[in-house]
Protein backbone atom coordinates (compact mmCIF):
# COMPACT_ATOMS: atom_id res chain seq x y z
CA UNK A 1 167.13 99.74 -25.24
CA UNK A 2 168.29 102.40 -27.08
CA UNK A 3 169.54 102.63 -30.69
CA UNK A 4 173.51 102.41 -29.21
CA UNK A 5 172.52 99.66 -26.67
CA UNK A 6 171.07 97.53 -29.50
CA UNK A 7 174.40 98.31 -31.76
CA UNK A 8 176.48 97.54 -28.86
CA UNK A 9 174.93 94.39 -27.88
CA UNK A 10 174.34 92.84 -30.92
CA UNK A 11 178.09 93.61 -31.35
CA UNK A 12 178.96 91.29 -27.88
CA UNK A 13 176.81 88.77 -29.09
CA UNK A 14 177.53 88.06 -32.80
CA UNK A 15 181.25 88.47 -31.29
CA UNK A 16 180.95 85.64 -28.89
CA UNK A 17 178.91 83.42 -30.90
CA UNK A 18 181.22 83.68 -34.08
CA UNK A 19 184.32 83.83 -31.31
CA UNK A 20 185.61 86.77 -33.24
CA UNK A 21 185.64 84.82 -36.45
CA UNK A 22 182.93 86.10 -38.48
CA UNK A 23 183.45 89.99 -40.18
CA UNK A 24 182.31 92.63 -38.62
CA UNK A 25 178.92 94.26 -39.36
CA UNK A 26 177.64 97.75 -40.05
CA UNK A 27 174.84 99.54 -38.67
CA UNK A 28 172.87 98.95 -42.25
CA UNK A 29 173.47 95.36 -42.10
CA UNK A 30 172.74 95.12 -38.52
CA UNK A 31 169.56 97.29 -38.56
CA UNK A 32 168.36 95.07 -41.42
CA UNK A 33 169.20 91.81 -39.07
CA UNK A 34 167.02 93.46 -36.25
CA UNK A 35 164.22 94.49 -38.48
CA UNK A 36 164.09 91.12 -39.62
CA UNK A 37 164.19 89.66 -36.31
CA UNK A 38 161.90 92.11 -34.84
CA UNK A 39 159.30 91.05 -37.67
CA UNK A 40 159.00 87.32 -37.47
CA UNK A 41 158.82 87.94 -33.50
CA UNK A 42 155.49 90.07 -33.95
CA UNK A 43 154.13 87.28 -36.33
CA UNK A 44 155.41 84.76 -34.30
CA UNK A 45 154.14 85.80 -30.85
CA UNK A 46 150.53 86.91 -32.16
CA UNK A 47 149.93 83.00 -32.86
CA UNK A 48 150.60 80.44 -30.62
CA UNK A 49 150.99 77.74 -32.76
CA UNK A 50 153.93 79.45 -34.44
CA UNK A 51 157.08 77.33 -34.89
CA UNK A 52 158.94 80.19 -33.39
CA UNK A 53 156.64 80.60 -30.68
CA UNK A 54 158.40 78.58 -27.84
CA UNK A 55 156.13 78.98 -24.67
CA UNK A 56 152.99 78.42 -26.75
CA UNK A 57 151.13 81.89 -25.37
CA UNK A 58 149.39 83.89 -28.15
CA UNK A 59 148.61 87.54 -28.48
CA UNK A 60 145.28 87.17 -25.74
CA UNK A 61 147.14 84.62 -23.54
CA UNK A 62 149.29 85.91 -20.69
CA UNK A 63 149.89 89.78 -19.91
CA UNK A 64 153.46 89.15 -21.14
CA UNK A 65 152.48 89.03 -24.37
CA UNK A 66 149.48 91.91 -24.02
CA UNK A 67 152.70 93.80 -23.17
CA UNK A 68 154.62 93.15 -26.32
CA UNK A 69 151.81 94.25 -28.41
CA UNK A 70 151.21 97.40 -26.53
CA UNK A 71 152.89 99.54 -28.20
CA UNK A 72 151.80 98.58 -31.39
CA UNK A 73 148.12 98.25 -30.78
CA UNK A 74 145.43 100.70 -32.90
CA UNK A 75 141.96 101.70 -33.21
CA UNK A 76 140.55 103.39 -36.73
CA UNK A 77 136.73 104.47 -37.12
CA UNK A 78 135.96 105.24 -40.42
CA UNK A 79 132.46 107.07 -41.01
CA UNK A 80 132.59 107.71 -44.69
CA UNK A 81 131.99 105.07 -47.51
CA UNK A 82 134.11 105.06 -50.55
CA UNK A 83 133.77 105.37 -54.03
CA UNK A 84 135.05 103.06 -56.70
CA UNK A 85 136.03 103.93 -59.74
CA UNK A 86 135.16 102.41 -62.78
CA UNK A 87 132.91 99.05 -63.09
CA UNK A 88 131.34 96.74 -61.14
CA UNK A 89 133.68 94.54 -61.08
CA UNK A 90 136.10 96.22 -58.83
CA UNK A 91 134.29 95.29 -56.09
CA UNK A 92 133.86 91.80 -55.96
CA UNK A 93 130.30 91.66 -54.19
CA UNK A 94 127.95 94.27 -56.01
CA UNK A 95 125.93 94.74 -52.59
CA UNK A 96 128.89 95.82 -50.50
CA UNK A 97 129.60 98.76 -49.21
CA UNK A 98 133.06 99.86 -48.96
CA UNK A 99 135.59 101.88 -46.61
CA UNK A 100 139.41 102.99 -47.10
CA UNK A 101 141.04 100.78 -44.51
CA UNK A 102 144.24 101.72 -42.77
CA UNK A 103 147.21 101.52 -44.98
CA UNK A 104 149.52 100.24 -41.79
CA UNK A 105 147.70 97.20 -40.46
CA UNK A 106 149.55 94.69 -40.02
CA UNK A 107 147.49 91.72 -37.76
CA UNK A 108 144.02 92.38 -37.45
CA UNK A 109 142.59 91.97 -34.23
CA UNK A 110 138.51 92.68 -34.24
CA UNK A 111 136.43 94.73 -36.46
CA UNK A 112 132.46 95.83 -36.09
CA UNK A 113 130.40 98.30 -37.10
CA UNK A 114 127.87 100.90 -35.70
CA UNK A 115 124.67 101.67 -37.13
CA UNK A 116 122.02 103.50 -35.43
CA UNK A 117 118.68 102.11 -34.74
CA UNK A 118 116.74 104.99 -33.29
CA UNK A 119 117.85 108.31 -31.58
CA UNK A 120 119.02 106.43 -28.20
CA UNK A 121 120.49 103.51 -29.54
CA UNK A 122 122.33 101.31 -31.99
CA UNK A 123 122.91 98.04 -33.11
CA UNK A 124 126.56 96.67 -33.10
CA UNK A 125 127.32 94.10 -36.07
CA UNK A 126 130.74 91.86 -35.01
CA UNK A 127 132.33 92.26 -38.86
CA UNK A 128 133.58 88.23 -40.14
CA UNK A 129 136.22 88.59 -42.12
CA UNK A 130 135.92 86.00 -45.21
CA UNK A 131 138.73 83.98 -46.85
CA UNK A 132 137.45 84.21 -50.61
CA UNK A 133 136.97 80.33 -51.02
CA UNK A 134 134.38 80.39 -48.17
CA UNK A 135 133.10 83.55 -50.12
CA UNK A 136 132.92 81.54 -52.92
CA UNK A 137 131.20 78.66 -50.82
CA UNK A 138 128.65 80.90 -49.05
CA UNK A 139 127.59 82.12 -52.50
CA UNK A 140 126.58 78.87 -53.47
CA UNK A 141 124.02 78.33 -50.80
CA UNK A 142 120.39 79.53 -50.91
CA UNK A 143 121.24 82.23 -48.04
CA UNK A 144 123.92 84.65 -49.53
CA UNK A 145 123.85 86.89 -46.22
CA UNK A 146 125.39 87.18 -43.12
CA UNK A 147 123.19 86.51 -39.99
CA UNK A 148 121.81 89.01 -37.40
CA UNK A 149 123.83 90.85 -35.72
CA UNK A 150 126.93 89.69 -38.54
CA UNK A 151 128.05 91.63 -41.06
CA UNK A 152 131.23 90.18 -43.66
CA UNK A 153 134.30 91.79 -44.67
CA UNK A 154 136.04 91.37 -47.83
CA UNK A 155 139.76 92.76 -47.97
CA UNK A 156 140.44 94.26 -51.28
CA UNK A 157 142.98 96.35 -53.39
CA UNK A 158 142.59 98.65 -56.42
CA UNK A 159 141.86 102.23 -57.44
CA UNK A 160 139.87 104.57 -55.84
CA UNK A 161 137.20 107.34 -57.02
CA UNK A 162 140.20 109.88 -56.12
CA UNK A 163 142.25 107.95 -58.75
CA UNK A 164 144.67 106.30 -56.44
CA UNK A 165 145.55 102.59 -55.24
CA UNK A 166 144.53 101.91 -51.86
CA UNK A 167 143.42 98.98 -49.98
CA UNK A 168 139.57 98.84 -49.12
CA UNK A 169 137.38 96.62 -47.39
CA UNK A 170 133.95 95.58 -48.86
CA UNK A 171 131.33 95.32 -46.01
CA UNK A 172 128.20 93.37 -46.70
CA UNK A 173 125.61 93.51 -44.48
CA UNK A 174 122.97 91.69 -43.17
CA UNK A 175 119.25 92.56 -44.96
CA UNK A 176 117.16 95.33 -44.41
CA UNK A 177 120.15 97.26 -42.89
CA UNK A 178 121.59 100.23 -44.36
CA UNK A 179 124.38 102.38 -43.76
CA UNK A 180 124.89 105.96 -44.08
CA UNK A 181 127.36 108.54 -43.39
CA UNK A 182 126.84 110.14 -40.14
CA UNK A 183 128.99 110.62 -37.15
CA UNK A 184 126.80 107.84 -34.94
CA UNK A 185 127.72 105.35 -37.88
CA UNK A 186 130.69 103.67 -37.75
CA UNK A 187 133.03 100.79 -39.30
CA UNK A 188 135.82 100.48 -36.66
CA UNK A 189 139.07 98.37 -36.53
CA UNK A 190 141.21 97.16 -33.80
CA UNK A 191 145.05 96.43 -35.48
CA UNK A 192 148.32 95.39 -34.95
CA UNK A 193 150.40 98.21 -36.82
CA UNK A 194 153.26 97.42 -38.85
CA UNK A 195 155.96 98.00 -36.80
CA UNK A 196 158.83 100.62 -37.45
CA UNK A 197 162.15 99.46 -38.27
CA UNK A 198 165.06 98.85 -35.99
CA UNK A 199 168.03 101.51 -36.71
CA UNK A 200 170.93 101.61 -34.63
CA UNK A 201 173.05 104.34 -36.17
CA UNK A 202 174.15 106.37 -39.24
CA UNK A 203 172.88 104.30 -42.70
CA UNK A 204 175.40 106.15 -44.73
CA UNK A 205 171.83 107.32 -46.97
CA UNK A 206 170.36 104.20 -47.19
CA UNK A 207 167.11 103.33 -45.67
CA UNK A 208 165.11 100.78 -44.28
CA UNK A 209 160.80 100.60 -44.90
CA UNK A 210 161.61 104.78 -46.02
CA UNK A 211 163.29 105.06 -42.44
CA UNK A 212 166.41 106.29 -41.97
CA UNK A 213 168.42 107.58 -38.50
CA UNK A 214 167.49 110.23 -37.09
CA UNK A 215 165.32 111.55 -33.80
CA UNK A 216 162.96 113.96 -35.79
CA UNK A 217 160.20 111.27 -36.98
CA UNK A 218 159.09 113.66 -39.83
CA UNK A 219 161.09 114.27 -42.94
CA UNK A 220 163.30 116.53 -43.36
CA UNK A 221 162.41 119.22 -45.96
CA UNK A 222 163.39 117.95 -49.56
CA UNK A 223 163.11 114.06 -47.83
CA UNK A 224 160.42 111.84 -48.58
CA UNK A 225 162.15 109.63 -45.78
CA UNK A 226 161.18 109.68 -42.13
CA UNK A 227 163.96 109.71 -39.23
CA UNK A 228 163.14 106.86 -36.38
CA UNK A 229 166.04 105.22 -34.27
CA UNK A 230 166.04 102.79 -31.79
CA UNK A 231 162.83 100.14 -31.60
CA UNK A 232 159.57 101.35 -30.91
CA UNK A 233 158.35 98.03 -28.93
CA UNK A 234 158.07 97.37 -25.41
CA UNK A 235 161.24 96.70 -23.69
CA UNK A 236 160.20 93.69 -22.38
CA UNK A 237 160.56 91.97 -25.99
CA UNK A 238 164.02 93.91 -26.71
CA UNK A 239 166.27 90.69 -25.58
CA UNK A 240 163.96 88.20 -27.81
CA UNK A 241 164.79 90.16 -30.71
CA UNK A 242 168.52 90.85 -30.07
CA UNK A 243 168.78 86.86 -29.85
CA UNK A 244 166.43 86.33 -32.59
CA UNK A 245 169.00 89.32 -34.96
CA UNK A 246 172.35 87.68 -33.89
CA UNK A 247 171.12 84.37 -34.53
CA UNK A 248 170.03 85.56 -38.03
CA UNK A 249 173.48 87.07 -38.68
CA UNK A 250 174.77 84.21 -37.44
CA UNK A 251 173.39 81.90 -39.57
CA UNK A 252 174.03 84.14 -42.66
CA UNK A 253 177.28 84.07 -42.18
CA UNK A 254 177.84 80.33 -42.01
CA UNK A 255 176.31 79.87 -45.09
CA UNK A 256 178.78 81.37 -47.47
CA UNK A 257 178.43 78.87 -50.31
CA UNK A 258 176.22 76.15 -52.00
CA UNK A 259 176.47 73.31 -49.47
CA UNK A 260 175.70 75.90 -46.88
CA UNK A 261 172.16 76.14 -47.70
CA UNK A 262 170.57 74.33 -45.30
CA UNK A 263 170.91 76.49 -42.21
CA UNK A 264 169.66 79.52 -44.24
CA UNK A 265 166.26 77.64 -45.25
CA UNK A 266 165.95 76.02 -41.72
CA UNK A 267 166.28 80.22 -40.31
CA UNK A 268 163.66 81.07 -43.21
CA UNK A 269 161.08 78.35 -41.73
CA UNK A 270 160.41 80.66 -38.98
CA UNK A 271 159.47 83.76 -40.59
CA UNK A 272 155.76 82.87 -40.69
């Protein structure tokens, strides 16, 4: 759909739901309704054990749903290691090594790294990402390293060498193996990005995520804001997320005082 379609729809929906009783909505407050709806329904979808996840099918489990995470779907290599600025203990595991990672991800999907043996060939490490309790738990055992052909990942946040905050992930890897900065050597990431927001018209200079409407997707000059309109995801998920936004504003709505509550937390249950 386009960015009218979705304003126009949302517009015959809300209308018959509410049967013309509820006020009418701007394109701020219905671009924030879609964003929100558009949101849960990535989170929602990628799990299929998700309360909001009616047929049960999970990011790897029908083509439908490969197709609603098309458009959304990246790869980053990263061949350089990062510094860290100041002591040890910004890193959490001394031994690690550590890369920028990208500052978009939303769902990660794999992650490995390269490292090459000899001239001809290389050894791939499948990178396990680590909750920090089972960091904690794998500490406490006589082995503190991953097994062949494993490496770890810790996900991490704080300042860089270059004096800025980024997010980072630690890699530890298995002994005896060694990484260095070379084009053969690589840390790469399959992700979910975070996904644009929905904006169906003029925001009278507001913005949504730094987005506001427009068709150029860079800023315009003196703007730290980027233009976007419209939804960038497949437009086989469009309908789910026009339901998903009028039910929201919907909902919102009807609960315009105290004993109104309930609806609004039963709405929030789903945003997972």
């Amino acid at each position: 759909m386009t960015a009218e379609e979705f304003s126009n729809q949302f517009d015959v929906l809300y209308n018959n739901i509410t049967s013309n009783q509820a006020p009418g909505l701007n394109e701020y407050e219905k671009s924030v309704f879609l964003t929100k709806a558009q949101n849960e329904i990535v989170k929602n979808y990628f799990t299929a054990n998700s309360k909001g996840n009616n047929i049960g099918q999970g990011f790897d489990d029908s083509a439908k749903r490969q197709a609603d995470f098309s458009c959304l779907m990246f790869t980053k290599t990263m061949n350089s290691i990062i510094s860290i600025s100041g002591d040890a203990q910004s890193k959490i595991d001394s031994r690690s090594i550590v890369f920028s990672f990208p500052s978009d991800v939303f769902i990660i999907i794999n992650e490995a790294i390269s490292i090459s043996a000899s001239t001809n060939s290389k050894n791939i490490y499948q990178v396990i990402p680590l909750r920090f309790d089972e960091y904690t738990r794998l500490m406490s055992k006589p082995y503190k390293r991953p097994l062949k052909n494993q490496a770890w990942r810790l996900l991490n946040y704080g300042a860089t060498s270059s004096s800025t905050t980024t997010r980072y992930a630690e890699i530890i890897l298995p002994p005896g193996v060694t990484f260095t900065a070379q084009n053969n050597n690589y840390y790469r990431v399959r992700y979910i990005r975070f996904p644009k927001p929905i904006i169906v018209g003029d925001l009278d200079g507001l913005s949504i995520n730094n987005y506001e409407y427009g068709e150029t997707p860079s800023p315009a000059s003196g703007s730290t804001k980027a233009k976007f309109s419209g939804c960038e995801l497949d437009p086989i998920i469009h309908e789910d997320i026009l339901q998903r936004a009028v039910e929201l504003a919907k909902v919102a709505w009807t609960a315009t005082g105290q004993d109104n509550l309930q609806p609004v937390m039963q709405a929030g249950q789903r945003s997972e």
